[in-house]
PDB file of N, CA and C in Angstrom:
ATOM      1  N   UNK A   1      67.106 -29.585  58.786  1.00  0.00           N
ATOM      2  CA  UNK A   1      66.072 -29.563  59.798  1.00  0.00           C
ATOM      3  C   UNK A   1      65.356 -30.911  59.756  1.00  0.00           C
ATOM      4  N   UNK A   2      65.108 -31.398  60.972  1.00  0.00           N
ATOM      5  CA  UNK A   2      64.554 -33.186  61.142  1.00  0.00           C
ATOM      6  C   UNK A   2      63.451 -32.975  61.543  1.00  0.00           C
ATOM      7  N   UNK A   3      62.544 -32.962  60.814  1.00  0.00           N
ATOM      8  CA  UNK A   3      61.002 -32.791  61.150  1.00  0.00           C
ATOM      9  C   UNK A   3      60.519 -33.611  61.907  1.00  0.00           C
ATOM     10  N   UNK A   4      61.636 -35.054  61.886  1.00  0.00           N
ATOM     11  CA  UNK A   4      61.161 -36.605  62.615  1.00  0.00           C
ATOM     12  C   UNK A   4      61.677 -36.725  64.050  1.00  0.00           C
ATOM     13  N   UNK A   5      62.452 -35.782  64.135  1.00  0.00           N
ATOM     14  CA  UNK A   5      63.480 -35.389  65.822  1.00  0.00           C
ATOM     15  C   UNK A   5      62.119 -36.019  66.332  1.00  0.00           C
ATOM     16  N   UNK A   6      62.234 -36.981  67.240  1.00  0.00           N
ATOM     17  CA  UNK A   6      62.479 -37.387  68.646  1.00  0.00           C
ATOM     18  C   UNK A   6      61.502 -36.981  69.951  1.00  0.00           C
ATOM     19  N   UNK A   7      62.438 -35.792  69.851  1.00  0.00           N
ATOM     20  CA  UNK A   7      62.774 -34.596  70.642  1.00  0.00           C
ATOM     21  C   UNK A   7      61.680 -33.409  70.643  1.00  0.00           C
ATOM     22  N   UNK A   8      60.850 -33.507  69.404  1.00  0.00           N
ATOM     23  CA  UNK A   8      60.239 -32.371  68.825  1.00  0.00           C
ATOM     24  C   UNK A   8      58.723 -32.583  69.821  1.00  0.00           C
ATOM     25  N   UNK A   9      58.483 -31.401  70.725  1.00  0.00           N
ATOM     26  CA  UNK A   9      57.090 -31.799  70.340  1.00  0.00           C
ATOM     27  C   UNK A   9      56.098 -32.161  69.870  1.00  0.00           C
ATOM     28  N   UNK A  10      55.305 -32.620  69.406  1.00  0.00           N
ATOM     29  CA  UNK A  10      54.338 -32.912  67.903  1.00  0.00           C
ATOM     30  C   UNK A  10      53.294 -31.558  67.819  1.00  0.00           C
ATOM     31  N   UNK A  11      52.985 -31.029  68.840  1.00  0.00           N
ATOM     32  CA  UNK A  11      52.235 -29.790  68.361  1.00  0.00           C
ATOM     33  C   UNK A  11      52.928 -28.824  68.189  1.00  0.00           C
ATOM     34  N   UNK A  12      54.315 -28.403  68.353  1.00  0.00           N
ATOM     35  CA  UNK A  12      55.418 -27.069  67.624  1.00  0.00           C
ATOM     36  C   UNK A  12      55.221 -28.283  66.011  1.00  0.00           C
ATOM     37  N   UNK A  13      55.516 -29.262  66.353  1.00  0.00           N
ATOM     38  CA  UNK A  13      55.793 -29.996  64.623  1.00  0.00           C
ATOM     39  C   UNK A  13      54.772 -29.625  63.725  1.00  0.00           C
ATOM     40  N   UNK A  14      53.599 -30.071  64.280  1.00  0.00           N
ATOM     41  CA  UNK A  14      52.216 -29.584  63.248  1.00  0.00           C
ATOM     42  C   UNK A  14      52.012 -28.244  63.230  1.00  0.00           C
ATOM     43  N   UNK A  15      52.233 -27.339  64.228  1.00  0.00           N
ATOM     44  CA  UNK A  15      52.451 -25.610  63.783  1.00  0.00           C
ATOM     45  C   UNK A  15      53.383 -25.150  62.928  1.00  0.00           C
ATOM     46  N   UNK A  16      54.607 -25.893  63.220  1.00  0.00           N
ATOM     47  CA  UNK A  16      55.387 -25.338  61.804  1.00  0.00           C
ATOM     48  C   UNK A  16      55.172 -25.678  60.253  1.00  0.00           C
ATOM     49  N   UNK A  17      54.423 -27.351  60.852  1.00  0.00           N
ATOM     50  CA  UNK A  17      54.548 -28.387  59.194  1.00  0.00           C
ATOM     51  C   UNK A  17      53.102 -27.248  58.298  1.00  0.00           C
ATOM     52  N   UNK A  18      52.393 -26.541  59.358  1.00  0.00           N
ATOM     53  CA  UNK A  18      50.963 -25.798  58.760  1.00  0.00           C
ATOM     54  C   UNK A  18      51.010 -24.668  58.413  1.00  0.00           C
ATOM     55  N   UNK A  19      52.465 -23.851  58.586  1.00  0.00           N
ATOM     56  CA  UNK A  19      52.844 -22.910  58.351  1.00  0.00           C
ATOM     57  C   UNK A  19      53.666 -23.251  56.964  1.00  0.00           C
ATOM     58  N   UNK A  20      54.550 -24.255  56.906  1.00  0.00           N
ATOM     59  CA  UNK A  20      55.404 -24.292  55.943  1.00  0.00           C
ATOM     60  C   UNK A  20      54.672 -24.421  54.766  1.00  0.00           C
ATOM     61  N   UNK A  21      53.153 -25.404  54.891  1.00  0.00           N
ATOM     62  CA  UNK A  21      52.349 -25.594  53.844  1.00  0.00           C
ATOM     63  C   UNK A  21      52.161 -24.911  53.205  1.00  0.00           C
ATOM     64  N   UNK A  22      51.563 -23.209  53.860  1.00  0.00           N
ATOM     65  CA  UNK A  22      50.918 -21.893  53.386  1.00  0.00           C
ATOM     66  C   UNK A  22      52.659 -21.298  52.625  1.00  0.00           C
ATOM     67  N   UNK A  23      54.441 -21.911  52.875  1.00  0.00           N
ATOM     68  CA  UNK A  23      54.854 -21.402  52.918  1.00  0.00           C
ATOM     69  C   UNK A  23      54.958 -20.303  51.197  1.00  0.00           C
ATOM     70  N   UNK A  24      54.586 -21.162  50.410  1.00  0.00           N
ATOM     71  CA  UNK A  24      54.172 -20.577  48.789  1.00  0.00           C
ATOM     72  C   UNK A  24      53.382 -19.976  48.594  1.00  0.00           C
ATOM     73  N   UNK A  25      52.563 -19.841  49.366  1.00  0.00           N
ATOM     74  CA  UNK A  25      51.048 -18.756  49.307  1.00  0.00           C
ATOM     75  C   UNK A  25      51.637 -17.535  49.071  1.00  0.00           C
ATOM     76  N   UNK A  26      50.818 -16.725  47.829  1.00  0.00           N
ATOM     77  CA  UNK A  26      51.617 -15.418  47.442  1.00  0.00           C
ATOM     78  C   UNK A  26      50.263 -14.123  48.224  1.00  0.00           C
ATOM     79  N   UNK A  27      50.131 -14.644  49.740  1.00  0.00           N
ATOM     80  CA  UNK A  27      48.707 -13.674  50.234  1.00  0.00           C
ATOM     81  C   UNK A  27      49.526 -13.812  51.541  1.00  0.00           C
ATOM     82  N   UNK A  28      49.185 -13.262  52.669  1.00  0.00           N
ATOM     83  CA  UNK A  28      49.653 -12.790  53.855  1.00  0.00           C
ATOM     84  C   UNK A  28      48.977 -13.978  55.122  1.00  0.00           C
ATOM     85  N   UNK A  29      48.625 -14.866  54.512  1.00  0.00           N
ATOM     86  CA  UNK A  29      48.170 -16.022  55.128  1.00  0.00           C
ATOM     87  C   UNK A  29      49.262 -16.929  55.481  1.00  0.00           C
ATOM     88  N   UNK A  30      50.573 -17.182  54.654  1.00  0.00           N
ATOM     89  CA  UNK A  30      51.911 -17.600  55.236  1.00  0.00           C
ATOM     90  C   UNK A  30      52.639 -16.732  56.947  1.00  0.00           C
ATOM     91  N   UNK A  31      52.490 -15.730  56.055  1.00  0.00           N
ATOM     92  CA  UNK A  31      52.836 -14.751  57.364  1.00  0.00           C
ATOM     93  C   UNK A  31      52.225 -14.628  58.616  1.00  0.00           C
ATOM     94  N   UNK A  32      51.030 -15.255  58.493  1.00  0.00           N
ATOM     95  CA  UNK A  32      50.110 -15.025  59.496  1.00  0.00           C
ATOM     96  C   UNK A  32      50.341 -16.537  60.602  1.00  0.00           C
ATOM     97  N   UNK A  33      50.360 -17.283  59.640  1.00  0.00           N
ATOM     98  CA  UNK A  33      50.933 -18.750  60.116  1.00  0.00           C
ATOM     99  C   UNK A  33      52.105 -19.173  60.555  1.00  0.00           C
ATOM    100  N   UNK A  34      53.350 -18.476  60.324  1.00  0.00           N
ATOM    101  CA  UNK A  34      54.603 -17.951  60.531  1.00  0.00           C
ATOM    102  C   UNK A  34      54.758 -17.214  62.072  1.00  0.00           C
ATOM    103  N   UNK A  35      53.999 -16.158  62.012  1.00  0.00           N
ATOM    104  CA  UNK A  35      54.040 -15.519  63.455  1.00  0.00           C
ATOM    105  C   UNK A  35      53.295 -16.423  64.083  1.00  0.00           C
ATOM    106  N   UNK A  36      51.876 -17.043  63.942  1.00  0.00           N
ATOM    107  CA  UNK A  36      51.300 -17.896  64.827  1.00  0.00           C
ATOM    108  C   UNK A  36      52.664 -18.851  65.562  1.00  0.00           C
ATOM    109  N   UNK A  37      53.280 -19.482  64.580  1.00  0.00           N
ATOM    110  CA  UNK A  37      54.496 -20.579  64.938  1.00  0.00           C
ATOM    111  C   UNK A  37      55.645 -19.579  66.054  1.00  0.00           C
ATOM    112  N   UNK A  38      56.005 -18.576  65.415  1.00  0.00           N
ATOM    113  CA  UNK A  38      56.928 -17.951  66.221  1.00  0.00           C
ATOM    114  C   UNK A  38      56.120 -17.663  67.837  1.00  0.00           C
ATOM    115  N   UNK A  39      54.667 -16.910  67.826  1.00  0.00           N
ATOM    116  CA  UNK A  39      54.241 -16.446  69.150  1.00  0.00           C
ATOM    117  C   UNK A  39      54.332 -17.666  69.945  1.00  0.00           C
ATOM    118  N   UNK A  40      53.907 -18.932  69.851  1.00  0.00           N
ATOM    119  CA  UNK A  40      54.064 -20.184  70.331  1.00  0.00           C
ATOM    120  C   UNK A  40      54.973 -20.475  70.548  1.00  0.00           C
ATOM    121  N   UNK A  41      56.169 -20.638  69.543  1.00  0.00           N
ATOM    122  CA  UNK A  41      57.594 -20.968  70.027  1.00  0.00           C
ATOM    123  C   UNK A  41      58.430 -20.200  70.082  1.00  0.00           C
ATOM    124  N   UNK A  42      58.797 -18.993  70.555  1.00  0.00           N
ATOM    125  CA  UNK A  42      59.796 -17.844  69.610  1.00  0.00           C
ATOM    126  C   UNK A  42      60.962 -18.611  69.849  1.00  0.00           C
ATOM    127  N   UNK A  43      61.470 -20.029  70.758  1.00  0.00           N
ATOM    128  CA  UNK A  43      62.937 -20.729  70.975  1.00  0.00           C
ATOM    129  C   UNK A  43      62.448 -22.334  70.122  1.00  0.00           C
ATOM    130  N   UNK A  44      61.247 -22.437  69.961  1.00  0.00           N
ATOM    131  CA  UNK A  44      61.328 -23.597  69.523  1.00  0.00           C
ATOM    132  C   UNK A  44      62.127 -24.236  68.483  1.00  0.00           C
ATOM    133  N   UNK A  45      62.485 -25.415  68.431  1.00  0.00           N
ATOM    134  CA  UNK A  45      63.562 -26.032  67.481  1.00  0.00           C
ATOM    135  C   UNK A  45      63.423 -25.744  66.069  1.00  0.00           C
ATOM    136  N   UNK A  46      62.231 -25.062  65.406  1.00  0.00           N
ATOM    137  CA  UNK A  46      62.712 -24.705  63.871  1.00  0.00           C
ATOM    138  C   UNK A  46      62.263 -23.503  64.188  1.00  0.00           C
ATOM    139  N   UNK A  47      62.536 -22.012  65.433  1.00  0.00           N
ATOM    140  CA  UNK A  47      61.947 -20.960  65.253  1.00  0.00           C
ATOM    141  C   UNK A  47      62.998 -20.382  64.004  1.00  0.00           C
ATOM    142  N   UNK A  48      64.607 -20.610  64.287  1.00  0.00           N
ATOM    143  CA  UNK A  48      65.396 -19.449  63.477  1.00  0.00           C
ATOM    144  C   UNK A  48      64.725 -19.964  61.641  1.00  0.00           C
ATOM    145  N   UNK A  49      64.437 -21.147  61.690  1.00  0.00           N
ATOM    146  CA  UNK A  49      63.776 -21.932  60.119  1.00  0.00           C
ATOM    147  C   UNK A  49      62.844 -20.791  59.782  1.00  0.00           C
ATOM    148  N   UNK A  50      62.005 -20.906  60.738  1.00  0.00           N
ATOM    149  CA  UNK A  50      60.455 -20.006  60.521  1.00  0.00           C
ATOM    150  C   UNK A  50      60.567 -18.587  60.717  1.00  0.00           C
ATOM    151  N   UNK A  51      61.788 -17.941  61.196  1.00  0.00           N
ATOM    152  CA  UNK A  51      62.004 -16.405  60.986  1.00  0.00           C
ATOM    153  C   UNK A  51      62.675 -16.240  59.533  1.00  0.00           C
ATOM    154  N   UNK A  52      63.321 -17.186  58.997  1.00  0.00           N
ATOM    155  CA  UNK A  52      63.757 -16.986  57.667  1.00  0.00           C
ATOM    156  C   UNK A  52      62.794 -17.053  56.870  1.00  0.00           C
ATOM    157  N   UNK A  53      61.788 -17.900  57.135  1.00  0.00           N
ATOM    158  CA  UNK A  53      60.476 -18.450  55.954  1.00  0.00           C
ATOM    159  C   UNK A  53      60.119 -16.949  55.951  1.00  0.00           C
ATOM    160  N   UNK A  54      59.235 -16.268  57.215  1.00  0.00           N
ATOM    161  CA  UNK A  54      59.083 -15.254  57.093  1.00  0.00           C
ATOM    162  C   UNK A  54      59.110 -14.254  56.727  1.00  0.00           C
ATOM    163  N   UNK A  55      60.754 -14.070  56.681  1.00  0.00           N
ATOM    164  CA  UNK A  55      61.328 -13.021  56.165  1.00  0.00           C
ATOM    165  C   UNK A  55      61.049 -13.519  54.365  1.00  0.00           C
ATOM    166  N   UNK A  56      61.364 -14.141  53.919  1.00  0.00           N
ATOM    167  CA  UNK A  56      61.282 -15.069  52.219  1.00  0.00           C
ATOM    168  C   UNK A  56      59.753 -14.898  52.027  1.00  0.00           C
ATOM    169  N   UNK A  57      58.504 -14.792  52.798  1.00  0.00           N
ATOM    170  CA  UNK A  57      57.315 -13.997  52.753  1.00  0.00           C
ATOM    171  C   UNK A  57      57.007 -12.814  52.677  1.00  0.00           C
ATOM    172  N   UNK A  58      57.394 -12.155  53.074  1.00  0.00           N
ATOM    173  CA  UNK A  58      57.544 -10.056  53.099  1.00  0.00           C
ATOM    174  C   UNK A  58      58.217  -9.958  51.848  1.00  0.00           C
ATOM    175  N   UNK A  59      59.633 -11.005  51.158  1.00  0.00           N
ATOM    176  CA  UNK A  59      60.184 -10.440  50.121  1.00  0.00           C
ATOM    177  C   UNK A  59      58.611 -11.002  48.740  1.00  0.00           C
ATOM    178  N   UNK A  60      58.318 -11.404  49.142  1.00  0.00           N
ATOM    179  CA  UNK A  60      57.446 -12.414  47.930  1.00  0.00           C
ATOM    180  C   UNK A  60      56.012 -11.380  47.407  1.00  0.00           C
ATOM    181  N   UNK A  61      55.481 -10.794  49.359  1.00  0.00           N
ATOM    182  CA  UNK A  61      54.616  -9.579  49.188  1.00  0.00           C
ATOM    183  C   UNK A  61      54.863  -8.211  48.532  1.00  0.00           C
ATOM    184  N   UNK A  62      56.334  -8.365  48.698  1.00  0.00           N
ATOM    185  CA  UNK A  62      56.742  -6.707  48.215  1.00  0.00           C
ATOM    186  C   UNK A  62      56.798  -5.736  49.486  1.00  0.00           C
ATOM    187  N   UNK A  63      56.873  -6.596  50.370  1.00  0.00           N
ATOM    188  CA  UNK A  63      56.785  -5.159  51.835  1.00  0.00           C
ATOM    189  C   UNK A  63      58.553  -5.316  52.596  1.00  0.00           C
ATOM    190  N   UNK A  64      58.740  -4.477  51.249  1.00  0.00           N
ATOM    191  CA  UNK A  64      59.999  -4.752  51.375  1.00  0.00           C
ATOM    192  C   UNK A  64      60.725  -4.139  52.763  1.00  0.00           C
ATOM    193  N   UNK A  65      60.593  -3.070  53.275  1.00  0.00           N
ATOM    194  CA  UNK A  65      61.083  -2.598  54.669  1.00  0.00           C
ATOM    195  C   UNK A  65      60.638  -3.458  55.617  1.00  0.00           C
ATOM    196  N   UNK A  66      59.767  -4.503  55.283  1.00  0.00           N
ATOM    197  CA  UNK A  66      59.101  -5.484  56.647  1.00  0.00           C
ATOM    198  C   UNK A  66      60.375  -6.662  56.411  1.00  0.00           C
ATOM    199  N   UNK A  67      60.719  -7.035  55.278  1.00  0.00           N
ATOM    200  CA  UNK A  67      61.407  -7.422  54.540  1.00  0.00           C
ATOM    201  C   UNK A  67      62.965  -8.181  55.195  1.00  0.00           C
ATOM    202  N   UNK A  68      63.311  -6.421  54.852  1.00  0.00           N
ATOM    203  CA  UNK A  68      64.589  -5.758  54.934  1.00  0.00           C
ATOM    204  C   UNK A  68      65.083  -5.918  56.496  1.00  0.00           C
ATOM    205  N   UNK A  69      63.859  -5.764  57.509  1.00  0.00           N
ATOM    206  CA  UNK A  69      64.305  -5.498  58.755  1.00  0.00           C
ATOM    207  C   UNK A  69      64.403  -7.481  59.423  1.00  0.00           C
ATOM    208  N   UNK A  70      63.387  -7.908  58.992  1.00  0.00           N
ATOM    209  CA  UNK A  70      63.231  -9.697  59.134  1.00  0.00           C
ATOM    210  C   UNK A  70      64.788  -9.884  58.927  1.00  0.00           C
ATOM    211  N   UNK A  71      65.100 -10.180  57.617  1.00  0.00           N
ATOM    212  CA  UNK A  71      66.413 -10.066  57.009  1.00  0.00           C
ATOM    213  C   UNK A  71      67.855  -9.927  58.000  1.00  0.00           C
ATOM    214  N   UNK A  72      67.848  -8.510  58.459  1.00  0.00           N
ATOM    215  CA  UNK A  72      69.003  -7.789  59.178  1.00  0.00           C
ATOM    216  C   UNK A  72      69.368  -8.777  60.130  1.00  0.00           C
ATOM    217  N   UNK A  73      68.645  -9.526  61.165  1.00  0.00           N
ATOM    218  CA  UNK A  73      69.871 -10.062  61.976  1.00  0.00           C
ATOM    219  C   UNK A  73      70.241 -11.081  61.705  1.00  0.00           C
ATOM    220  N   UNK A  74      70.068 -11.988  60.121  1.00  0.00           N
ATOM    221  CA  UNK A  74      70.390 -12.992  59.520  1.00  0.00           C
ATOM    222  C   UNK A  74      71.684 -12.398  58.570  1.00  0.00           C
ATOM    223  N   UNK A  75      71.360 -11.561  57.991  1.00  0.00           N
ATOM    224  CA  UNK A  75      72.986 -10.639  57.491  1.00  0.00           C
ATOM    225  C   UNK A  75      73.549  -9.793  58.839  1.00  0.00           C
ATOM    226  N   UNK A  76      73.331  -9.713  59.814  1.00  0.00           N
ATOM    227  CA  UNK A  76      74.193  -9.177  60.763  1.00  0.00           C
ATOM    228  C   UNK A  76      75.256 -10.501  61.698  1.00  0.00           C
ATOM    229  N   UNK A  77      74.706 -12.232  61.118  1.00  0.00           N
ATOM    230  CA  UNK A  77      75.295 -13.141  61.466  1.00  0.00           C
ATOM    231  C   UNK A  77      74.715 -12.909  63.307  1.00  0.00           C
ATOM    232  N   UNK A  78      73.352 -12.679  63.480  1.00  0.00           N
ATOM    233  CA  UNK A  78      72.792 -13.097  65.255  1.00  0.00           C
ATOM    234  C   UNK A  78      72.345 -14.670  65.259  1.00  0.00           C
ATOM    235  N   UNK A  79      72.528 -15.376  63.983  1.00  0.00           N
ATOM    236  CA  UNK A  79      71.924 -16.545  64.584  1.00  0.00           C
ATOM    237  C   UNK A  79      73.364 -17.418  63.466  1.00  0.00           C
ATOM    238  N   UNK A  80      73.944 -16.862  63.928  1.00  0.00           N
ATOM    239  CA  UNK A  80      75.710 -17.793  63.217  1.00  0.00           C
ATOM    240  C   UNK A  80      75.754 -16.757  62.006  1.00  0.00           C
ATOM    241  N   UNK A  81      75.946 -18.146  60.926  1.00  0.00           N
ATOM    242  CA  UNK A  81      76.334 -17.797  60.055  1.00  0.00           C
ATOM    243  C   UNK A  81      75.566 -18.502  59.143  1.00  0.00           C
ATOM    244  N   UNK A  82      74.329 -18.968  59.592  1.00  0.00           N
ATOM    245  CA  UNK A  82      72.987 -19.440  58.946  1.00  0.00           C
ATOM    246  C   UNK A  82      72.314 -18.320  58.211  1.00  0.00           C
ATOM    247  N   UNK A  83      72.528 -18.944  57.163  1.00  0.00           N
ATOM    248  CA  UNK A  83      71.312 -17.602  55.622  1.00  0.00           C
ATOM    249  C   UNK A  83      72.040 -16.839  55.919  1.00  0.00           C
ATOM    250  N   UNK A  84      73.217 -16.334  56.296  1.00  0.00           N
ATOM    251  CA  UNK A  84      73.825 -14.908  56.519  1.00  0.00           C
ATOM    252  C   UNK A  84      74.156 -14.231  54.927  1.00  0.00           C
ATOM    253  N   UNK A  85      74.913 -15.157  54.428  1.00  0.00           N
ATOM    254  CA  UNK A  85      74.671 -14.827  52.794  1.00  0.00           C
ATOM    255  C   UNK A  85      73.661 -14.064  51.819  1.00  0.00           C
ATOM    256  N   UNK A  86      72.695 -15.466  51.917  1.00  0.00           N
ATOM    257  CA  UNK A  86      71.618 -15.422  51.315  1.00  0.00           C
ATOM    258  C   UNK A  86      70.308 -13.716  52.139  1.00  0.00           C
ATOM    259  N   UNK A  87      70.471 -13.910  52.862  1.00  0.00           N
ATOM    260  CA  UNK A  87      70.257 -13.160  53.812  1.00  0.00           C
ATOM    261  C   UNK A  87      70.514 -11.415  52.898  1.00  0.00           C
ATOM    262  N   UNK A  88      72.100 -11.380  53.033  1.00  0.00           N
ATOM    263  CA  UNK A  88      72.597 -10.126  52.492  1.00  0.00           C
ATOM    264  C   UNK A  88      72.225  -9.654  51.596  1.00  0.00           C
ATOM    265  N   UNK A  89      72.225 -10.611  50.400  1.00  0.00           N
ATOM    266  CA  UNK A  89      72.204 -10.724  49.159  1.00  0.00           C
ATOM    267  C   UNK A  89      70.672 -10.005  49.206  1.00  0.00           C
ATOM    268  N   UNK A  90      69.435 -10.911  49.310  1.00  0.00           N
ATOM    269  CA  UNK A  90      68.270 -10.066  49.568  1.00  0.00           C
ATOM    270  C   UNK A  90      67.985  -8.913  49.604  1.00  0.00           C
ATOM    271  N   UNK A  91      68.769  -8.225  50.836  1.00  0.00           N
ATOM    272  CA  UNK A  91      68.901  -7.001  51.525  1.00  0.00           C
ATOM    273  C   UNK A  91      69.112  -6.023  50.303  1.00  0.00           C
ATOM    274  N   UNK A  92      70.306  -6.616  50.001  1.00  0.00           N
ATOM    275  CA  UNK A  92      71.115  -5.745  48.458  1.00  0.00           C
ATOM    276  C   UNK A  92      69.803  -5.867  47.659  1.00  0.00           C
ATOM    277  N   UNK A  93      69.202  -6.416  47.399  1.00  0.00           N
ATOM    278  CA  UNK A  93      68.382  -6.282  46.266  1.00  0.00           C
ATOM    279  C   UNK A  93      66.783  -5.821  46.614  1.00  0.00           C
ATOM    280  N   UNK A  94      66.962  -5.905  47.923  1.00  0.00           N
ATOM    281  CA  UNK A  94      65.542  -4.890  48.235  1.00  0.00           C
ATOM    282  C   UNK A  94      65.818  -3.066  48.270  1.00  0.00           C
ATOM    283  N   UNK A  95      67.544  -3.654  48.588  1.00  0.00           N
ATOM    284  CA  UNK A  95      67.680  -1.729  48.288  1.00  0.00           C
ATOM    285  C   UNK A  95      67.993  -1.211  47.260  1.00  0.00           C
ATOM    286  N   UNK A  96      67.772  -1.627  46.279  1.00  0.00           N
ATOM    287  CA  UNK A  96      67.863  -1.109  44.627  1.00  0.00           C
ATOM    288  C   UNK A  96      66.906  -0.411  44.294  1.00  0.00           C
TER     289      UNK A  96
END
């Protein structure tokens, strides 16, 4: 992902770069910053980035069915074969 694209708007850039900041925050303030980025862009150029961050937030809270469902169309391969793995793997281990 080219944070320096060109191409990028600069205000999707500073919504995502302010989301990614919070992205270690172990409180629901990532998440909150995450959907802010998605309601703004749900096509913008790092949205599928920021639905994964997301989802890697719900696993971090423990809300794991919020989790699990973020997750699913990244192991169901809807956005390729991006995190589809990593993705699964998760899944498997939220359902233990």
């Amino acid at each position: 992902m080219d944070l320096e694209d060109e191409g990028v708007d600069p205000e999707e850039r500073l919504a995502f770069q302010r989301a990614d900041a919070l992205h270690t925050a172990r409180d629901a303030s990532a998440i909150t910053a995450w959907d802010a980025y998605l309601a703004r862009y749900p096509d913008g150029r790092f949205a599928i980035e920021a639905r994964y961050a997301r989802a890697l937030c719900l696993v971090r809270l423990g809300r794991r069915d919020e989790a699990r469902e973020a997750l699913a169309p990244f192991a169901e391969g809807r956005f390729g074969r991006y995190r589809e793995r990593e993705a699964t793997a998760l899944i498997e281990a939220l359902t233990r």
